[in-house]
C-alpha atoms as a PDB file:
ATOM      1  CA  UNK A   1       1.198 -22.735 -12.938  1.00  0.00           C
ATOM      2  CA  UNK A   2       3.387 -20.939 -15.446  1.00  0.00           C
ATOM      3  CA  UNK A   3       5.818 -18.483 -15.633  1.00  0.00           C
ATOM      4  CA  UNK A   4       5.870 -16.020 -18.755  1.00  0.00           C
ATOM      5  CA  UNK A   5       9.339 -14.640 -18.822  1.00  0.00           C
ATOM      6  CA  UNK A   6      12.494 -13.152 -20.698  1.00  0.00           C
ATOM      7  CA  UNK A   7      15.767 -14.992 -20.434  1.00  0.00           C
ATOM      8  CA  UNK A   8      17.979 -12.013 -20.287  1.00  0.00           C
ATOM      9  CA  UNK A   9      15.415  -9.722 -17.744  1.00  0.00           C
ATOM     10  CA  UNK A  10      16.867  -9.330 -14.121  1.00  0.00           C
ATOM     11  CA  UNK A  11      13.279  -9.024 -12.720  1.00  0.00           C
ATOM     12  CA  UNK A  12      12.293 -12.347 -14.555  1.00  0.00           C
ATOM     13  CA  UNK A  13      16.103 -14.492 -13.291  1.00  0.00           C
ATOM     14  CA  UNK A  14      14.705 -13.221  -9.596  1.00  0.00           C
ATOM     15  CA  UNK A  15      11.384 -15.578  -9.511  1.00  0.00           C
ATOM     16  CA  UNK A  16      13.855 -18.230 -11.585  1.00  0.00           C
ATOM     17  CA  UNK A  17      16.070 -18.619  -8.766  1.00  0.00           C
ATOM     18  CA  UNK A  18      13.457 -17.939  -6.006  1.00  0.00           C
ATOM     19  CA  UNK A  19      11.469 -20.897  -7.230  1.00  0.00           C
ATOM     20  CA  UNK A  20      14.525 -22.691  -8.107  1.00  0.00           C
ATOM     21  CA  UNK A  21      15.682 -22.458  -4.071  1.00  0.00           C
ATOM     22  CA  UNK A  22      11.939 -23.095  -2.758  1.00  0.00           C
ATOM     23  CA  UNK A  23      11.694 -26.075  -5.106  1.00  0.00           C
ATOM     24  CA  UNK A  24       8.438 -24.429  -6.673  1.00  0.00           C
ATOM     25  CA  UNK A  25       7.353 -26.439  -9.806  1.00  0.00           C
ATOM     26  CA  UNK A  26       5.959 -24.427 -12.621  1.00  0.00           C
ATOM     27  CA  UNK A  27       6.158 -24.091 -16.854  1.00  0.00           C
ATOM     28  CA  UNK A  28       8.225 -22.117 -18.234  1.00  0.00           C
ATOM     29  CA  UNK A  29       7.037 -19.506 -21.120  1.00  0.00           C
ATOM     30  CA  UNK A  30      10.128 -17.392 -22.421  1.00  0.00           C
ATOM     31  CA  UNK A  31       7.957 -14.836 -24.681  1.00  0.00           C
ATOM     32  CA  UNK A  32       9.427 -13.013 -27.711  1.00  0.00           C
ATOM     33  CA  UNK A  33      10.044  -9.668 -26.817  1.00  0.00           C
ATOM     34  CA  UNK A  34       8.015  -8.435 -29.383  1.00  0.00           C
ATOM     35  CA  UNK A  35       4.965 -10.038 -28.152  1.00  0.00           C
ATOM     36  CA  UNK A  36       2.918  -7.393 -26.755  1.00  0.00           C
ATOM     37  CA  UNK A  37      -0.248  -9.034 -27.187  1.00  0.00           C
ATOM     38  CA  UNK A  38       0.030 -12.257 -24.646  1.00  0.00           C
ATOM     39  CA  UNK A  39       1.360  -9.917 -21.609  1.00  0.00           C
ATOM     40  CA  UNK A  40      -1.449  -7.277 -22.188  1.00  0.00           C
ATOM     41  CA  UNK A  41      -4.189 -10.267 -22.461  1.00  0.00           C
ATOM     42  CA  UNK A  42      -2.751 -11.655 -19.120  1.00  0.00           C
ATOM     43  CA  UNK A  43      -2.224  -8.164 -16.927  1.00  0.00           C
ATOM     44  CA  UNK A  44      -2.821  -5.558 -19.052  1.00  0.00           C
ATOM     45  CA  UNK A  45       0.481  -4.234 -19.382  1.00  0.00           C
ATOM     46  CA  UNK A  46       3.780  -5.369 -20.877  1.00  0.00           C
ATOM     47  CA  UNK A  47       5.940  -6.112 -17.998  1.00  0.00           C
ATOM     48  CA  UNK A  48       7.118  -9.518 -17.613  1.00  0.00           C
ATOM     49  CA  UNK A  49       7.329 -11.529 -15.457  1.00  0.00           C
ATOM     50  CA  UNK A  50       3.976 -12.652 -14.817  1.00  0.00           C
ATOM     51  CA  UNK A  51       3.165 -15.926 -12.890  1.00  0.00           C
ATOM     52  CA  UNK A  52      -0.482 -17.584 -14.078  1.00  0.00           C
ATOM     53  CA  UNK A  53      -1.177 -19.336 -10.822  1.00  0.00           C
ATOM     54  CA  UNK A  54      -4.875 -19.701 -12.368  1.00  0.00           C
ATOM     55  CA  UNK A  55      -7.105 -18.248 -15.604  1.00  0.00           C
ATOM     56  CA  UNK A  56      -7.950 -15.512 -12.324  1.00  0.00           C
ATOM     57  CA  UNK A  57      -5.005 -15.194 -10.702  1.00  0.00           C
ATOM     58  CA  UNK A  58      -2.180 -13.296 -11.888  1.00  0.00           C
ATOM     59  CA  UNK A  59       1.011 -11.760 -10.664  1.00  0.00           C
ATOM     60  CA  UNK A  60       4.008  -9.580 -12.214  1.00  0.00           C
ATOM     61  CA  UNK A  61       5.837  -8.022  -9.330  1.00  0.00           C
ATOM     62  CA  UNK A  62       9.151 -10.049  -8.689  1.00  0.00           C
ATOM     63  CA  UNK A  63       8.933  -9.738  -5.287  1.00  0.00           C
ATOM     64  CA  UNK A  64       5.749 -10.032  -4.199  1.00  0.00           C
ATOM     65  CA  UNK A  65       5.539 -13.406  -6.326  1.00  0.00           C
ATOM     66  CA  UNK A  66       8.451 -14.894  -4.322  1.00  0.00           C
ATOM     67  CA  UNK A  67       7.143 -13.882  -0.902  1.00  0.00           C
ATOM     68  CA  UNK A  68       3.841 -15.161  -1.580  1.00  0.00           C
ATOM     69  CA  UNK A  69       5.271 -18.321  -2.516  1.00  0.00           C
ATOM     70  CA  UNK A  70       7.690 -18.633   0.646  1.00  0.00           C
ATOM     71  CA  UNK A  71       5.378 -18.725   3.533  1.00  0.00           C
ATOM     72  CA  UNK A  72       7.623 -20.397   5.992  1.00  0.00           C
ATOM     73  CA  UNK A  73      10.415 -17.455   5.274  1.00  0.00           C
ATOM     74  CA  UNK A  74      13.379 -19.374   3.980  1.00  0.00           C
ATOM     75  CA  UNK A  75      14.568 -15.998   2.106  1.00  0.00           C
ATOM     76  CA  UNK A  76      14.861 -14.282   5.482  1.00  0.00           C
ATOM     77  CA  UNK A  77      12.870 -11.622   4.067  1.00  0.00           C
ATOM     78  CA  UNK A  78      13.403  -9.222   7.476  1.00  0.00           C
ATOM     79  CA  UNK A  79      16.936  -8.960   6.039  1.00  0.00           C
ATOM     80  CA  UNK A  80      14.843  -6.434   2.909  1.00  0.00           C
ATOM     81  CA  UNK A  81      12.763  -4.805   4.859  1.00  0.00           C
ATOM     82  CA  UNK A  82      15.860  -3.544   7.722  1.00  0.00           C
ATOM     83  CA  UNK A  83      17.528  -2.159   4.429  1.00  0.00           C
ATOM     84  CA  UNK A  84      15.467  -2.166   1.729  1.00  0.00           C
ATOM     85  CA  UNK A  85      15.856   1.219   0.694  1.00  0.00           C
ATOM     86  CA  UNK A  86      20.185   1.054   0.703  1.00  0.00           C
ATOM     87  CA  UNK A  87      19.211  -2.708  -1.781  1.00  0.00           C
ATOM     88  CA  UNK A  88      17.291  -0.777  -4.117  1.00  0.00           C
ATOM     89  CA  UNK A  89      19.474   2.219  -4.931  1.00  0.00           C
ATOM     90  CA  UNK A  90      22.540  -0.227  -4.911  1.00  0.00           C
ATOM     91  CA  UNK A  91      21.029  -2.184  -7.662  1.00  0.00           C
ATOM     92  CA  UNK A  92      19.834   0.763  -9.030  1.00  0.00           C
ATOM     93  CA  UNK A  93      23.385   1.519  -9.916  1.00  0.00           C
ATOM     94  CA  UNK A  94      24.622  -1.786 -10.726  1.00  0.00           C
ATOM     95  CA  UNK A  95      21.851  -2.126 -13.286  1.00  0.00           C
ATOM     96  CA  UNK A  96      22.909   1.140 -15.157  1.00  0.00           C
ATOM     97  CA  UNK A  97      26.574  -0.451 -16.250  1.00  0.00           C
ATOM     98  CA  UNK A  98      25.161  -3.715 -16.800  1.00  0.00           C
ATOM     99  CA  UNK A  99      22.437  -2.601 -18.745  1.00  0.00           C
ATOM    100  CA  UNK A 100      24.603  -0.619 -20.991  1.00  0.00           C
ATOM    101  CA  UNK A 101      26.872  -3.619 -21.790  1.00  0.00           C
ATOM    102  CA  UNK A 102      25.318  -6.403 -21.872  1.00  0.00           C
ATOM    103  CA  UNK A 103      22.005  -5.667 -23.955  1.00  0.00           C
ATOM    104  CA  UNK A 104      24.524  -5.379 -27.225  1.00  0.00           C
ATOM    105  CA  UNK A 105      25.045  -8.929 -26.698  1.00  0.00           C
ATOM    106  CA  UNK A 106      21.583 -10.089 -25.630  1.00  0.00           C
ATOM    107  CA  UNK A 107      20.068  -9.466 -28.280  1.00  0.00           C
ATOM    108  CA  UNK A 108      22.603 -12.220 -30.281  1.00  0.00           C
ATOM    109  CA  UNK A 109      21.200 -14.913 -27.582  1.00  0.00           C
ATOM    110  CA  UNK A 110      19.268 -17.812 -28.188  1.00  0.00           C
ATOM    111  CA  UNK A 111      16.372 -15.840 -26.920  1.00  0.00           C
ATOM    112  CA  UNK A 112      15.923 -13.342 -29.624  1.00  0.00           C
ATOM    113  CA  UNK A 113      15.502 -14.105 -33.706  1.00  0.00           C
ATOM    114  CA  UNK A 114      15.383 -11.131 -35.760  1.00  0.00           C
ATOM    115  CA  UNK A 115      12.010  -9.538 -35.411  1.00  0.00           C
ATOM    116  CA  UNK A 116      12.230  -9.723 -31.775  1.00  0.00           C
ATOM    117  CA  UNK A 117      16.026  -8.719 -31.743  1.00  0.00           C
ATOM    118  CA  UNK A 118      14.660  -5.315 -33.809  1.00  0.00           C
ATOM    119  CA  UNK A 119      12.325  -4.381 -32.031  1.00  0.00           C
ATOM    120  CA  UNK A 120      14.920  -4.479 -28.487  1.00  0.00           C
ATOM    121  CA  UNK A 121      17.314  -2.979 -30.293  1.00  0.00           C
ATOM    122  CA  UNK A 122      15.016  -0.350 -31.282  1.00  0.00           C
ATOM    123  CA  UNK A 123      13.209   0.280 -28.173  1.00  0.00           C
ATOM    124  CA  UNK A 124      16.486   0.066 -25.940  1.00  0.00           C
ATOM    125  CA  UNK A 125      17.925   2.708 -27.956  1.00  0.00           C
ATOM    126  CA  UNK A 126      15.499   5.325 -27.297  1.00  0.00           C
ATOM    127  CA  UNK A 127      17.009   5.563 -23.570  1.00  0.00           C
ATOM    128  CA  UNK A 128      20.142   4.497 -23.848  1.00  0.00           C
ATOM    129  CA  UNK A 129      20.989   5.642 -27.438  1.00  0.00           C
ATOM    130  CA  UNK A 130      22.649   3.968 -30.087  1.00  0.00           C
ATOM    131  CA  UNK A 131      23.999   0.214 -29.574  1.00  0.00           C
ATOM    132  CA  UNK A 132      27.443   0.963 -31.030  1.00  0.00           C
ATOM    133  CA  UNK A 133      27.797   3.912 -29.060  1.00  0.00           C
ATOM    134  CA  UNK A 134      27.633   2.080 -25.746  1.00  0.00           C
ATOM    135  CA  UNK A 135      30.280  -0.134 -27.677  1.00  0.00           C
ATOM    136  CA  UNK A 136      32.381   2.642 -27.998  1.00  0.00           C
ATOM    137  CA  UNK A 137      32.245   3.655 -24.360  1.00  0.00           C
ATOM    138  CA  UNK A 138      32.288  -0.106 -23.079  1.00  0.00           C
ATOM    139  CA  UNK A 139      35.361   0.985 -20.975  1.00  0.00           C
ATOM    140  CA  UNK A 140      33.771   3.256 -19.130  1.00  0.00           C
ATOM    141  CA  UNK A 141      30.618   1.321 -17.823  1.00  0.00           C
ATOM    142  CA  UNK A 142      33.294  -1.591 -16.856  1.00  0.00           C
ATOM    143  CA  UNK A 143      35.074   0.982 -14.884  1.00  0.00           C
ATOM    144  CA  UNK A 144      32.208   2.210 -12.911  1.00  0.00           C
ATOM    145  CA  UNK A 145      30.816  -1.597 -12.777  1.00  0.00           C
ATOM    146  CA  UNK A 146      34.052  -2.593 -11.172  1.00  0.00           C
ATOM    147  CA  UNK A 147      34.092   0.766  -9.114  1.00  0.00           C
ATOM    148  CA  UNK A 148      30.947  -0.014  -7.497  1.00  0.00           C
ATOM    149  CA  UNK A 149      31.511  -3.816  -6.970  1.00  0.00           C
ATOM    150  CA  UNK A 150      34.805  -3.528  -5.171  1.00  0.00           C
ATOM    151  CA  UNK A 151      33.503  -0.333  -3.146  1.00  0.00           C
ATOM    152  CA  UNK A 152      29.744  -1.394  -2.458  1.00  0.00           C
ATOM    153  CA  UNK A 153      28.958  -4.972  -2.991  1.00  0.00           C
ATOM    154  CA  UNK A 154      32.541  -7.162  -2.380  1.00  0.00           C
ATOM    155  CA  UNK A 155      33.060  -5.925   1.195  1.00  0.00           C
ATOM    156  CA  UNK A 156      29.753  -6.775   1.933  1.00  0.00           C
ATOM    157  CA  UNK A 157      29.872 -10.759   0.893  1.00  0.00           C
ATOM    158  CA  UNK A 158      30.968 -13.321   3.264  1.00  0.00           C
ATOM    159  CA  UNK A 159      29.683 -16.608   1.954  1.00  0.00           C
ATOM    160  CA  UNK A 160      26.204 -14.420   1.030  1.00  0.00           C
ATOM    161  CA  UNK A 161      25.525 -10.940   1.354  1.00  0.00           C
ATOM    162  CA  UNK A 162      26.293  -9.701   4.907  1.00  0.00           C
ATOM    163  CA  UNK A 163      26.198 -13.235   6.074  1.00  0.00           C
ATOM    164  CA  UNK A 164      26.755 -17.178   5.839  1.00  0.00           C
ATOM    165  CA  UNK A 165      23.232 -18.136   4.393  1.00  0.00           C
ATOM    166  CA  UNK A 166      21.662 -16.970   1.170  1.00  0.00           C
ATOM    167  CA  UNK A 167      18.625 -14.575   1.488  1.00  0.00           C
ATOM    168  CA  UNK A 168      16.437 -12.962  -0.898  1.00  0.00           C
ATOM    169  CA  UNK A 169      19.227  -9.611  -1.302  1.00  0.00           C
ATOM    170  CA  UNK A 170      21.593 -12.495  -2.704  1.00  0.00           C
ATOM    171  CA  UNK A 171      19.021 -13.532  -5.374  1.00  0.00           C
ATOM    172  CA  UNK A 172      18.497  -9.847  -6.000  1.00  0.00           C
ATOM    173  CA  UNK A 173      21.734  -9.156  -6.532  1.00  0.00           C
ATOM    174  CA  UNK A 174      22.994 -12.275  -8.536  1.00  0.00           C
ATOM    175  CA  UNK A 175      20.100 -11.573 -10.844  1.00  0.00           C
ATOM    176  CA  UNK A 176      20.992  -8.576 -11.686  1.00  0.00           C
ATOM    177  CA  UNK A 177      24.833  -9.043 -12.274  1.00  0.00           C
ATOM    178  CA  UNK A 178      24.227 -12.523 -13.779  1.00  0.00           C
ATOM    179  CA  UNK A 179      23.981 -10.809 -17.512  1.00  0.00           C
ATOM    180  CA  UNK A 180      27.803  -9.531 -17.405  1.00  0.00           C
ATOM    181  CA  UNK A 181      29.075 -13.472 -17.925  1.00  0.00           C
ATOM    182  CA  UNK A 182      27.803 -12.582 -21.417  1.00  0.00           C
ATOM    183  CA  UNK A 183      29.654  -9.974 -22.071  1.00  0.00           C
ATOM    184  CA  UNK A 184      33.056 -11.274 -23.402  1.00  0.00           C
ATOM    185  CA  UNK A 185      35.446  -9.017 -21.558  1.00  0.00           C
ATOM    186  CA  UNK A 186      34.311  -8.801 -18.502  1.00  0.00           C
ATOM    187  CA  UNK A 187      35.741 -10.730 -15.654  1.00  0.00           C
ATOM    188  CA  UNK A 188      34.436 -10.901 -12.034  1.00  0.00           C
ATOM    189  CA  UNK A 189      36.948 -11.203  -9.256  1.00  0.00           C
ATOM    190  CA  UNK A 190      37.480 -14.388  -7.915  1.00  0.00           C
ATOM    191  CA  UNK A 191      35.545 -13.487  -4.627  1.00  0.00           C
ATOM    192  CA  UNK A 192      32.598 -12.214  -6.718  1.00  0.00           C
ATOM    193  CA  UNK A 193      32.688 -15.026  -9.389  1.00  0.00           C
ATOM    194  CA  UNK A 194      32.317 -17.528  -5.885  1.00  0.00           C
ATOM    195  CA  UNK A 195      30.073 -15.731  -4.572  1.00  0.00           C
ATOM    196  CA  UNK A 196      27.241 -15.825  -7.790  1.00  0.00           C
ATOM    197  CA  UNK A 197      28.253 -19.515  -8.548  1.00  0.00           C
ATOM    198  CA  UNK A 198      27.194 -19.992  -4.857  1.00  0.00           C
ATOM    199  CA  UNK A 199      24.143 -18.348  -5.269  1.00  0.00           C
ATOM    200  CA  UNK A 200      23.728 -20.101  -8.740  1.00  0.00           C
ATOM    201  CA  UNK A 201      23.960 -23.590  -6.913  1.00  0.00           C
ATOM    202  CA  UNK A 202      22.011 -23.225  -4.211  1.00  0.00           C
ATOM    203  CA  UNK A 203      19.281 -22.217  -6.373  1.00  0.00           C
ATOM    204  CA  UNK A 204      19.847 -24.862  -9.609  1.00  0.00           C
ATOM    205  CA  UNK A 205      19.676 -21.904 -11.508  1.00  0.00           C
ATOM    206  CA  UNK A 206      21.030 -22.361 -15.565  1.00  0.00           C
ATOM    207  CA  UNK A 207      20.518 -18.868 -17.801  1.00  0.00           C
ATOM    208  CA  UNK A 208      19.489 -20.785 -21.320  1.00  0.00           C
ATOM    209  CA  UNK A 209      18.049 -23.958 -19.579  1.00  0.00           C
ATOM    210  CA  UNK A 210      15.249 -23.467 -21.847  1.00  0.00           C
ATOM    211  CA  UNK A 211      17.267 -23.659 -24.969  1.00  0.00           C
ATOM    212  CA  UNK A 212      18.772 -26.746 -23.889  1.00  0.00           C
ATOM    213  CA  UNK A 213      15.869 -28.773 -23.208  1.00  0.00           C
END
């Protein structure tokens, strides 16, 4: 079974520490981000990630890969579904800041060399504009990152989101604020910082583990 997937992409670090927590054994491909072709071949679209459970059988929706491949519930999906809608838009807006900062320094990761890192950089910058203009305004997306952390999201945590046991919002979550311990001067609180090294633990989850092999 593999996994096609990009280091940096939320959506891809989701199924990463899913499997990681279920103890689901699979190979991992980290594609160039230029590489349109093998995506398209596999699903017909360039979304990553996509799980190959067979030459017939493939998925790229985050979620529904992870609950297929947690039958006995250990995710405590019903947590989603009572609040699914309130999840979404909160990453929703997490996503935005992070987003805008971090992808400046993605793109200098081991996961990109310079074709790849062109055409990010290029693509990105159709919808978010210019690299070194989020630069420039790096002060503001911090500010509304930590506005909506210490309003929205640290409250919330107790050992895990809303509770003492990590669920599927907690991998949702970490994966998508996971990116800002690349960006240089950004520093989580201490509860927050806790709270993804945590989730990072119980799910033996390491960003470049591919690069270190």
């Amino acid at each position: 079974m593999k996994l096609y997937h990009y280091v940096h992409c939320p959506f891809c670090i989701r199924v990463r520490m899913g499997f990681g927590f279920l103890g689901v054994a699979y190979e991992s491909k980290v594609l160039p981000y230029n590489d349109e072709k093998t995506p398209i071949n596999l699903t017909g679209v360039k979304m990553l990630p996509i799980l190959e459970e067979s030459p017939t059988i493939k998925l790229n929706e985050s979620l529904e890969i992870l609950k297929k491949w947690d039958p006995t519930n250990r995710l405590s999906w019903e947590t989603l579904e009572n609040q699914k809608n309130e999840i979404e838009i909160l990453i929703s807006k997490i996503g935005a800041p992070v987003h805008s900062l971090c992808m400046p320094y993605w793109v200098w990761t081991p996961e990109f060399n310079p074709d790849s890192r062109q055409y990010f950089q290029l693509k990105k910058e159709l919808k978010r504009g210019p690299f070194k203009n989020l630069m420039l305004k790096k002060n503001v997306f911090q500010e509304e990152l930590n506005s909506l952390l210490n309003t929205h999201l640290e409250p919330q945590i107790r050992s895990y989101y809303q509770g003492e046991s990590l669920t599927i919002i907690d991998i949702m979550i970490a994966a998508h604020l996971w990116g800002m311990y690349i960006f240089p001067e950004f520093q989580f609180s201490p509860k927050m910082h806790s709270y993804l090294q945590r989730v990072s633990a119980q799910t033996h989850f390491n960003y470049h583990e591919d690069f270190w092999k």
